[in-house]
N, C-alpha and C. Protein backbone atom coordinates (compact mmCIF):
# COMPACT_ATOMS: atom_id res chain seq x y z
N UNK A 1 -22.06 -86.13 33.85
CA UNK A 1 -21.00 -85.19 34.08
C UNK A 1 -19.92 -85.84 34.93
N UNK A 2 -18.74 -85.57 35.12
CA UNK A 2 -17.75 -86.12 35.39
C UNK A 2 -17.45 -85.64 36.37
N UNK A 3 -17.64 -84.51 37.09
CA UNK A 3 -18.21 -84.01 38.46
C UNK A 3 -18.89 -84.76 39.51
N UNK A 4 -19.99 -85.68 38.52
CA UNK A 4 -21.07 -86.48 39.24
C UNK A 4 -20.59 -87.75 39.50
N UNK A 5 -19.21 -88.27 39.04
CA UNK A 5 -18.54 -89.87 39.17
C UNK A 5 -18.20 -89.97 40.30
N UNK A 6 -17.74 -90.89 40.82
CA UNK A 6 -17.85 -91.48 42.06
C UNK A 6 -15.94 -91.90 41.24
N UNK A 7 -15.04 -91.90 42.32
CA UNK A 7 -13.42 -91.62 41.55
C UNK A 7 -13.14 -93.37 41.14
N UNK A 8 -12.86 -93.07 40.06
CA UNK A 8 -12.23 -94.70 39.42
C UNK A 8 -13.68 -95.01 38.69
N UNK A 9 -15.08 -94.32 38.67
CA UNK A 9 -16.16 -94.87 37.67
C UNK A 9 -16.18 -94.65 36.78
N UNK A 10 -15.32 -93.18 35.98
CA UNK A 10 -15.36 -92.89 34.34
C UNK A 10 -14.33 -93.91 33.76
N UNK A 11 -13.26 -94.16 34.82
CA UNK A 11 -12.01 -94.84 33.76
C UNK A 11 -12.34 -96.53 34.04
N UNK A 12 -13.51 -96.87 34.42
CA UNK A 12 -14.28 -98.21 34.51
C UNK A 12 -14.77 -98.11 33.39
N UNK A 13 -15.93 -96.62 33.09
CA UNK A 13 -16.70 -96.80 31.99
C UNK A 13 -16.03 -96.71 30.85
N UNK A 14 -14.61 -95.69 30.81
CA UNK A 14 -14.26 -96.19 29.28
C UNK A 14 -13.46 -97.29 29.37
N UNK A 15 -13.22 -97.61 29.89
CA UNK A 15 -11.91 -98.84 29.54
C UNK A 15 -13.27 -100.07 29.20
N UNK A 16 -14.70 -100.01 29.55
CA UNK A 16 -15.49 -101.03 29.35
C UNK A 16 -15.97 -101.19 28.07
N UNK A 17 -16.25 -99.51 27.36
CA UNK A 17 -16.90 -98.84 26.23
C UNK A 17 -15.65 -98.61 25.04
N UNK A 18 -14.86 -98.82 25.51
CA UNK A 18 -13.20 -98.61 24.17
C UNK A 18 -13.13 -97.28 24.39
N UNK A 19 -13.26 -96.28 25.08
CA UNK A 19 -13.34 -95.08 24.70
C UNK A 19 -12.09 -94.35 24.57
N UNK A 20 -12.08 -93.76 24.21
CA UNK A 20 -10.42 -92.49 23.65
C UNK A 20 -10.96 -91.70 24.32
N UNK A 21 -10.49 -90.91 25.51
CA UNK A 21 -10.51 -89.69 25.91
C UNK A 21 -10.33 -88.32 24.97
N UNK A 22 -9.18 -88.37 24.21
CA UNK A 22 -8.41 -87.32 22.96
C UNK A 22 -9.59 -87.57 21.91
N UNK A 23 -10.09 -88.72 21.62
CA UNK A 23 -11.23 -88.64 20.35
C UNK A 23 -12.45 -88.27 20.65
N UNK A 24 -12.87 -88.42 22.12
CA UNK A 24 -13.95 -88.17 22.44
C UNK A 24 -14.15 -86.40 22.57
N UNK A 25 -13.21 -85.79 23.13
CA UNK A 25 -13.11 -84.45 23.05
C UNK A 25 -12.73 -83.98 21.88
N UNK A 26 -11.99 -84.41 21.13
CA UNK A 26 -11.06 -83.68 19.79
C UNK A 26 -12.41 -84.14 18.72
N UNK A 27 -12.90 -85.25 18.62
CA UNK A 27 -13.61 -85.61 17.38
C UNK A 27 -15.59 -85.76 17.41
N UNK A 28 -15.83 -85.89 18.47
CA UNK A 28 -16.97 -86.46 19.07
C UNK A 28 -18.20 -84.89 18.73
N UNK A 29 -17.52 -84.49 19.30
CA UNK A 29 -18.63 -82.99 19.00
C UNK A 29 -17.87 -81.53 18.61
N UNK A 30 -19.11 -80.79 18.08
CA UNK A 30 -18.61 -79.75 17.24
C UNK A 30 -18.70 -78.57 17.97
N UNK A 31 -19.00 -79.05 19.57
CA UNK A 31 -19.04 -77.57 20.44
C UNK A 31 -19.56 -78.64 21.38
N UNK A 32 -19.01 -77.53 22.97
CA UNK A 32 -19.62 -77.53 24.55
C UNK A 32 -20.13 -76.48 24.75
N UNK A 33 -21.16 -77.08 25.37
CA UNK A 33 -21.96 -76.05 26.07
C UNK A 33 -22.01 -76.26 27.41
N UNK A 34 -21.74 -75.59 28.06
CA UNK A 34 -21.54 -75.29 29.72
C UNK A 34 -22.65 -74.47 30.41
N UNK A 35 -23.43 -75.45 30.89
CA UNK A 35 -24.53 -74.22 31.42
C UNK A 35 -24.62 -74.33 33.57
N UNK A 36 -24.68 -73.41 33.56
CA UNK A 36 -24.83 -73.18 35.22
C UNK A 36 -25.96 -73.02 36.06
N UNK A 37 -25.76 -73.69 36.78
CA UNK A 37 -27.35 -73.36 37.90
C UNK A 37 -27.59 -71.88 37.79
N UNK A 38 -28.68 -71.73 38.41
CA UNK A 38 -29.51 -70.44 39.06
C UNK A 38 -28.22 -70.21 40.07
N UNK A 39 -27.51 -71.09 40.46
CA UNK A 39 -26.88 -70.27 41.59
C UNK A 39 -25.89 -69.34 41.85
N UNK A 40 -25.54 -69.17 40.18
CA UNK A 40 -24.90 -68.14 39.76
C UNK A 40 -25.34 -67.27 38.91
N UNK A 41 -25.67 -66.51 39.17
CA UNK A 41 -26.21 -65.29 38.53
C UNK A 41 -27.43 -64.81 39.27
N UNK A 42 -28.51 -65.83 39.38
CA UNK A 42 -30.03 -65.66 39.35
C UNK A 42 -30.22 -66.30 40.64
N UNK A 43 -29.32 -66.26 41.60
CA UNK A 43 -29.91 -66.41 42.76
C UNK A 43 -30.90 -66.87 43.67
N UNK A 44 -32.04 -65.53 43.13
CA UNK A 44 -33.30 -65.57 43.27
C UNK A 44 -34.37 -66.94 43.46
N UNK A 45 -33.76 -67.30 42.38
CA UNK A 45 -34.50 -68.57 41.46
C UNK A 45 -33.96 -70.11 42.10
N UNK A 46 -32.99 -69.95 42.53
CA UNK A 46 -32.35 -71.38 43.06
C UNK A 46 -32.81 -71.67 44.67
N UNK A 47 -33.41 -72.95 44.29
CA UNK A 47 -34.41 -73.38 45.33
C UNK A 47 -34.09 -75.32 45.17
N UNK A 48 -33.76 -75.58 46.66
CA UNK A 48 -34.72 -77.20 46.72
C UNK A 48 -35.99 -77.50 46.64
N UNK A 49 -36.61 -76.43 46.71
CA UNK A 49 -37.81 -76.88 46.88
C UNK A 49 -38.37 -77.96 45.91
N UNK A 50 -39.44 -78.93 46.23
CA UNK A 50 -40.05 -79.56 45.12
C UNK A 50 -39.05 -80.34 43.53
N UNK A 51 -37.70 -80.53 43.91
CA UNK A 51 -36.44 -81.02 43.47
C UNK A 51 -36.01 -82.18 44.34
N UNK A 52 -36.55 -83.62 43.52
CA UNK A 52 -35.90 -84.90 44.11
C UNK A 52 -34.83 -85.00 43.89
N UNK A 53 -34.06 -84.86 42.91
CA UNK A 53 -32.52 -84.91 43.25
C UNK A 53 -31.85 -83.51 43.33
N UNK A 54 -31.98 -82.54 43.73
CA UNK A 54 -31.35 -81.22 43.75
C UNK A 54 -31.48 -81.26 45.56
N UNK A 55 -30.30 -81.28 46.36
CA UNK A 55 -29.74 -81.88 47.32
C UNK A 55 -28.76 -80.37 48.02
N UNK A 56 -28.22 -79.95 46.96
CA UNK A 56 -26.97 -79.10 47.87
C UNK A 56 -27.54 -77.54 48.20
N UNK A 57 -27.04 -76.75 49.01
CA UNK A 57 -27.26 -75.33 49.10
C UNK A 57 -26.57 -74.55 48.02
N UNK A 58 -26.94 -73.57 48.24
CA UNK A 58 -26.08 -72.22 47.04
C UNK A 58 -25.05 -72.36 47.08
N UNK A 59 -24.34 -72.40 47.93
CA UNK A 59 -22.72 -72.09 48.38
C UNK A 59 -22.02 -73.64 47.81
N UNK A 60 -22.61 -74.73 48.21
CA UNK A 60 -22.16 -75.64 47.31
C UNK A 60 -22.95 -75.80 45.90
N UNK A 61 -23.91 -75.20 45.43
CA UNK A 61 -24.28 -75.29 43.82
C UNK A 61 -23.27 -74.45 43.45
N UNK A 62 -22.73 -73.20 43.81
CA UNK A 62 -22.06 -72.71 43.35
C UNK A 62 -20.45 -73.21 43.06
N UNK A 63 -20.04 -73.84 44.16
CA UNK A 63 -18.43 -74.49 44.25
C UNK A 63 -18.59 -75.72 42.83
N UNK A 64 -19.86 -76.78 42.86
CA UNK A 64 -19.97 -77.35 42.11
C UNK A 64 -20.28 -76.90 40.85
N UNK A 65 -20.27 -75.72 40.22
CA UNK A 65 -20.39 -75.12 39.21
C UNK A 65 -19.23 -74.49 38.28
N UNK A 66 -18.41 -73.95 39.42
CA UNK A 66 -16.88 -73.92 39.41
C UNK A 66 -15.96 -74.97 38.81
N UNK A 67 -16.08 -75.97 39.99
CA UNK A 67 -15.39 -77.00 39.58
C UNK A 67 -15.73 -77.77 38.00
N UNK A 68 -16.70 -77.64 37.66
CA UNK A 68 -17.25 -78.32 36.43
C UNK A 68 -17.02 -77.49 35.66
N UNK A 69 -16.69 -76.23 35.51
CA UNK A 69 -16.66 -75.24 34.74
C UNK A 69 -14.67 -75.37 34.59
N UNK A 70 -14.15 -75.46 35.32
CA UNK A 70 -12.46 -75.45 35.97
C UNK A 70 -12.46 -77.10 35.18
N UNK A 71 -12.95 -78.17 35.05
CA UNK A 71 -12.64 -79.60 34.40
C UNK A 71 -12.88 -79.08 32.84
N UNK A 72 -13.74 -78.66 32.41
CA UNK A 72 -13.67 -78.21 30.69
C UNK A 72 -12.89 -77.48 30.30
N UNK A 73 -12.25 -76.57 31.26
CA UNK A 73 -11.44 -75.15 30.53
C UNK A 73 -10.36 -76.01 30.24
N UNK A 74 -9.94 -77.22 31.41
CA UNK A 74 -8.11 -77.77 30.71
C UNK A 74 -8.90 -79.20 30.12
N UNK A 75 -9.94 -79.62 29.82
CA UNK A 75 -10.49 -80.50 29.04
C UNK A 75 -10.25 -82.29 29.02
N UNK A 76 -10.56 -82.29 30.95
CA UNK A 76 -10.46 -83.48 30.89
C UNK A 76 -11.87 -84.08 30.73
């Protein structure tokens, strides 16, 4: 996810891979699917517990859910 890059590592990886940004979105797949933590909606359920890489609290699962959700709607 492009959320998860570290800034200047996606435009490393395509400029390494040939990649087209416009082909990769326009031609590459026939649908997105956007799915969200527990930390929206289901609350309940969203836990570190027993999660080696699941690291942040609600309040940031949630901001980070946003934001990843806010990068697909204008489709970078």
């Amino acid at each position: 996810m492009l959320s998860d890059l570290q800034p200047g590592d996606w435009e490393r990886m395509r400029q390494a891979n040939g990649w087209n940004e416009v082909d990769i979105r326009d031609n590459r797949y026939n649908q997105v699917i956007h799915m969200v933590s527990s930390a929206c909606g289901a609350e309940e359920f969203y836990t570190c517990a027993g999660h080696k890489t699941r690291h942040e609290d609600i309040g940031v699962a949630r901001m980070v859910d946003r934001i990843t959700a806010q990068v697909h709607a204008i489709g970078v």
